[in-house]
N, C-alpha and C. Protein backbone atom coordinates (compact mmCIF):
# COMPACT_ATOMS: atom_id res chain seq x y z
N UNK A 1 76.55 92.06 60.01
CA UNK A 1 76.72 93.49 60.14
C UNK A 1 75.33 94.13 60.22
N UNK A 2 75.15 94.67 61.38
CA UNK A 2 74.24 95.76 61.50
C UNK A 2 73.79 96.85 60.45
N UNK A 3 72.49 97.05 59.78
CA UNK A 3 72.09 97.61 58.73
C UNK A 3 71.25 98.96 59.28
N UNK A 4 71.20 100.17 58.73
CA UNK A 4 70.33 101.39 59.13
C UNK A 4 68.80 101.20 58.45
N UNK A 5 67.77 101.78 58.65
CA UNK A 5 66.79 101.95 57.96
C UNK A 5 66.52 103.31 57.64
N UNK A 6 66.27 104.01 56.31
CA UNK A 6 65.91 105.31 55.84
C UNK A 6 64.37 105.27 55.67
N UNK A 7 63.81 106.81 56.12
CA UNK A 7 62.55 106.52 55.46
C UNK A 7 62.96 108.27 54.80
N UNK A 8 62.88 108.66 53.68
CA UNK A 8 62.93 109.82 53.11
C UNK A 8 61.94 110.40 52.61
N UNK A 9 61.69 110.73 52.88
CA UNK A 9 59.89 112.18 52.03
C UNK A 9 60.46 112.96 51.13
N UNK A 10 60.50 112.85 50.10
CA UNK A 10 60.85 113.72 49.04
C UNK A 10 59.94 114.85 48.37
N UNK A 11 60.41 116.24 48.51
CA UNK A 11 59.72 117.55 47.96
C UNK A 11 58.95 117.28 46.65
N UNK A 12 59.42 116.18 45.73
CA UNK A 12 58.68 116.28 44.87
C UNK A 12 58.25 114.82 44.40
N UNK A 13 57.01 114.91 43.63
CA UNK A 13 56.37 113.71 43.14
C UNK A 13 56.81 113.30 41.94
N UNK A 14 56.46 112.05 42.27
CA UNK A 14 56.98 110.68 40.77
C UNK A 14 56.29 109.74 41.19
N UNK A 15 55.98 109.33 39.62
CA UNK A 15 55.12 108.60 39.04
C UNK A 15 55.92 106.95 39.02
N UNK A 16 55.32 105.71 38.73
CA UNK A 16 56.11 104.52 39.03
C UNK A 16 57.14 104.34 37.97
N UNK A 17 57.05 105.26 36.68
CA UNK A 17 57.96 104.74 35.72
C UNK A 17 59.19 105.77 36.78
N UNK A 18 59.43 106.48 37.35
CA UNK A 18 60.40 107.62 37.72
C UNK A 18 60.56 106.87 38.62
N UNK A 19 59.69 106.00 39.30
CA UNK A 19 60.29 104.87 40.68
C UNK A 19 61.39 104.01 40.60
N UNK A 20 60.61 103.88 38.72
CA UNK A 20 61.82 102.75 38.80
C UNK A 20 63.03 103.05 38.65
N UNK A 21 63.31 104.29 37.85
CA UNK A 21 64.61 104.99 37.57
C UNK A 21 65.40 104.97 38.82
N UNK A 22 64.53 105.76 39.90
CA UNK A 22 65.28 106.34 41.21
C UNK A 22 65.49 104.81 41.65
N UNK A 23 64.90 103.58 42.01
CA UNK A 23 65.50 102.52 42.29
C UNK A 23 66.51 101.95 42.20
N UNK A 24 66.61 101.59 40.69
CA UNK A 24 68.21 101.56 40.30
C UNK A 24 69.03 101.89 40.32
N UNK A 25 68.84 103.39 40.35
CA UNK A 25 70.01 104.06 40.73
C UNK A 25 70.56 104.06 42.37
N UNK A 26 69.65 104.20 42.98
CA UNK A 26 69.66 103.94 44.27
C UNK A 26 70.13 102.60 44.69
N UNK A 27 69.98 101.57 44.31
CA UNK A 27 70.37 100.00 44.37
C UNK A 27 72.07 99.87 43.61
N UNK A 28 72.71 100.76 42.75
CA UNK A 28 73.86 101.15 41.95
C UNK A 28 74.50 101.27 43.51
N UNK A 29 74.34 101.80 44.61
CA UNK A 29 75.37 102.61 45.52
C UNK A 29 75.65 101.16 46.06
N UNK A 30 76.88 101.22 46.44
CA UNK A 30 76.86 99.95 47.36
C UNK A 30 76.48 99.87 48.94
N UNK A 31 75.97 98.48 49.00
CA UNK A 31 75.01 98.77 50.22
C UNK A 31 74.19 98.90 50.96
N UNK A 32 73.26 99.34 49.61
CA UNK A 32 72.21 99.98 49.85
C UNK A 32 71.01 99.17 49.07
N UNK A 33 70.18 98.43 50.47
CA UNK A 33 69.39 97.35 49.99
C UNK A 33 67.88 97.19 50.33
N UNK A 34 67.29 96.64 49.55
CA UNK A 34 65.66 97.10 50.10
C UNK A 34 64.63 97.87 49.91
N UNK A 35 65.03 98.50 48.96
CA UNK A 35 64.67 99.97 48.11
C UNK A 35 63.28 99.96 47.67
N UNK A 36 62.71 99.96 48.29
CA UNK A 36 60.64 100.56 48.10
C UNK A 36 60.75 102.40 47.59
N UNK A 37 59.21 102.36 47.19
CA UNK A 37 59.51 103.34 46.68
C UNK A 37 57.97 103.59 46.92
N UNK A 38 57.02 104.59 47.43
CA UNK A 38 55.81 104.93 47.56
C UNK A 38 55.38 106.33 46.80
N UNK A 39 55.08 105.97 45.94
CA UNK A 39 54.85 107.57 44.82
C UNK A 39 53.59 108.52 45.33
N UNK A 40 52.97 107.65 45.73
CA UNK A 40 51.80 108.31 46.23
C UNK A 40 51.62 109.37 47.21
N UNK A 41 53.26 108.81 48.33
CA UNK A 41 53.38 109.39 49.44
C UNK A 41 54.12 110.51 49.41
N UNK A 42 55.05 110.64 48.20
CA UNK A 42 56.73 111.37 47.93
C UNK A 42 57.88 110.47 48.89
N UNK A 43 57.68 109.37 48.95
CA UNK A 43 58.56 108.33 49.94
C UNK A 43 59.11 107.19 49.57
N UNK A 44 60.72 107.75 49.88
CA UNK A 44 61.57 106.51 49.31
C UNK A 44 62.43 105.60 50.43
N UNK A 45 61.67 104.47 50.97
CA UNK A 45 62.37 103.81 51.74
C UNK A 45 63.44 102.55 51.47
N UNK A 46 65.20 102.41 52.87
CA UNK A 46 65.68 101.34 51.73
C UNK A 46 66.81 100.65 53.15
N UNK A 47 67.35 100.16 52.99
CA UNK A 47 68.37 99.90 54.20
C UNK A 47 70.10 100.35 53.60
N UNK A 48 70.72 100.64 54.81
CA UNK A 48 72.08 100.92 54.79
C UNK A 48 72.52 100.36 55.47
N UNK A 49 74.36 100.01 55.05
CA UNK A 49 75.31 99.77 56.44
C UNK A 49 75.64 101.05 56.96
N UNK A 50 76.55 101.54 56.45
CA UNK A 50 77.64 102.91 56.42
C UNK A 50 76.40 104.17 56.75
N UNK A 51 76.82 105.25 57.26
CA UNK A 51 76.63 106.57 57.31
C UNK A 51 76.29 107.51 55.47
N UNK A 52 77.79 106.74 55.08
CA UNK A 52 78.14 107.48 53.91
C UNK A 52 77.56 107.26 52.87
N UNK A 53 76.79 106.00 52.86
CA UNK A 53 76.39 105.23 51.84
C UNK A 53 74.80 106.08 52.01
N UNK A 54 74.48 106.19 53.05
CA UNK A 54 73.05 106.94 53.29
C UNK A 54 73.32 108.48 52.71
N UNK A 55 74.50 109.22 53.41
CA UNK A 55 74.81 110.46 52.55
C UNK A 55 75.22 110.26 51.23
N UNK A 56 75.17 108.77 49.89
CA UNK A 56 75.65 108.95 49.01
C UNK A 56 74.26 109.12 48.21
N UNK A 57 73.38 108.51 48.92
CA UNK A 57 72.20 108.22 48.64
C UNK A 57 71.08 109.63 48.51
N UNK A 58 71.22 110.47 49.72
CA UNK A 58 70.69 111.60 49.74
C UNK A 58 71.05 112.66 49.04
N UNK A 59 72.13 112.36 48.85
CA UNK A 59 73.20 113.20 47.30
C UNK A 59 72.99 113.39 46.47
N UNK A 60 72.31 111.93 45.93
CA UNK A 60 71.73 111.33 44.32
C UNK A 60 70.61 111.71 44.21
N UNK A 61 69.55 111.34 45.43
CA UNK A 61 67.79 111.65 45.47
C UNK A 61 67.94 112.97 44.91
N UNK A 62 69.15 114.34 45.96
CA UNK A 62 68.94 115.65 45.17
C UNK A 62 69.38 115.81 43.77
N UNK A 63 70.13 115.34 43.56
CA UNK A 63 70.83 115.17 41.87
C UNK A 63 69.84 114.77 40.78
N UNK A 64 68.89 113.77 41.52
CA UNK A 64 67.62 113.76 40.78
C UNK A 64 66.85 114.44 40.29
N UNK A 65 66.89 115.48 41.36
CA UNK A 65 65.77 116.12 41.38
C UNK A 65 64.90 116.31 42.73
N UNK A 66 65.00 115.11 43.32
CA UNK A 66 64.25 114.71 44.90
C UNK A 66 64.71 114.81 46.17
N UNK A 67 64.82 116.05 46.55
CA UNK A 67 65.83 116.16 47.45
C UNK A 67 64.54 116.17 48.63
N UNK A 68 65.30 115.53 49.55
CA UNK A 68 64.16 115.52 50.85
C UNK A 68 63.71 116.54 51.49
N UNK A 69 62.41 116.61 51.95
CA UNK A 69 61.63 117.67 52.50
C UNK A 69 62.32 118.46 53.52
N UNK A 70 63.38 117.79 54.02
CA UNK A 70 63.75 118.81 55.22
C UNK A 70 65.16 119.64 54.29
N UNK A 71 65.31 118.98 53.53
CA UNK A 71 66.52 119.92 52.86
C UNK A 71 66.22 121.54 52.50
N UNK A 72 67.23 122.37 52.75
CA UNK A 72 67.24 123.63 52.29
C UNK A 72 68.25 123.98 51.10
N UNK A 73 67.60 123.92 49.56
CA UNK A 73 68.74 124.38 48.54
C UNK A 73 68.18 125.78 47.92
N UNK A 74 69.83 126.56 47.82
CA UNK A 74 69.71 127.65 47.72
C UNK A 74 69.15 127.81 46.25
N UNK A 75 70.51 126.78 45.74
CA UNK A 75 70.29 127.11 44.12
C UNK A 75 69.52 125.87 43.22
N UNK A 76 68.58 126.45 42.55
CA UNK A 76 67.63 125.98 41.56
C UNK A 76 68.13 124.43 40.87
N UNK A 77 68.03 123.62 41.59
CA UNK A 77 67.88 122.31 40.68
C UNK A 77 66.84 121.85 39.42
N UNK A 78 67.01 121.08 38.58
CA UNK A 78 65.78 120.53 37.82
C UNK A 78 64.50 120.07 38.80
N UNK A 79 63.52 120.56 38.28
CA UNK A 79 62.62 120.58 39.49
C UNK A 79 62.04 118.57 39.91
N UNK A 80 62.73 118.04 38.77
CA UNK A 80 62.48 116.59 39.24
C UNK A 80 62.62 115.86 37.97
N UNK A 81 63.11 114.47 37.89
CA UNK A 81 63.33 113.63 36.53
C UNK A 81 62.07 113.42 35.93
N UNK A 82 60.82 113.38 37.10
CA UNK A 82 59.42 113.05 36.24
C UNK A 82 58.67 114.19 35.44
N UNK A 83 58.55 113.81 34.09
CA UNK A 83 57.38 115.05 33.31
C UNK A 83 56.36 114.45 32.83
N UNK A 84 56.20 112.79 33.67
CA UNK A 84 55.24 112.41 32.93
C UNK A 84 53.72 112.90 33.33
């Protein structure tokens, strides 16, 4: 089965302990395999099968806190899981 590749830029920065959080959780969805994580950059790259599994994924990054750079949210999320 044919797999997608994501590359996501996320609005906000994290540190490697917050990498690892968002990893796991991200690796939790099914599917979804390959999961790098570049803190330096705001960039979380990973592979997909499904469509949905990529929208379950971009769901969670915002639920995080990390919602990707091209996103527009109206209402005020936690500004990100990292305070370190």
């Amino acid at each position: 089965m044919k797999s997608g590749f994501a590359t996501v830029h996320v609005k906000n920065t994290f540190c490697r302990k917050c990498a690892t959080v968002i990893k796991k959780e991200l690796l939790n969805i099914m599917d979804i395999t390959n999961v790098y994580m570049y803190p330096m950059d705001s960039l979380v790259v990973f592979n997909f099968v499904k469509a949905n599994e990529l929208s379950t994924a971009l769901n969670l990054l915002t639920d995080l806190g990390y919602p990707p750079k091209e996103d527009l949210i109206k209402k005020i999320r936690p500004t990100s899981l990292c305070n370190c």
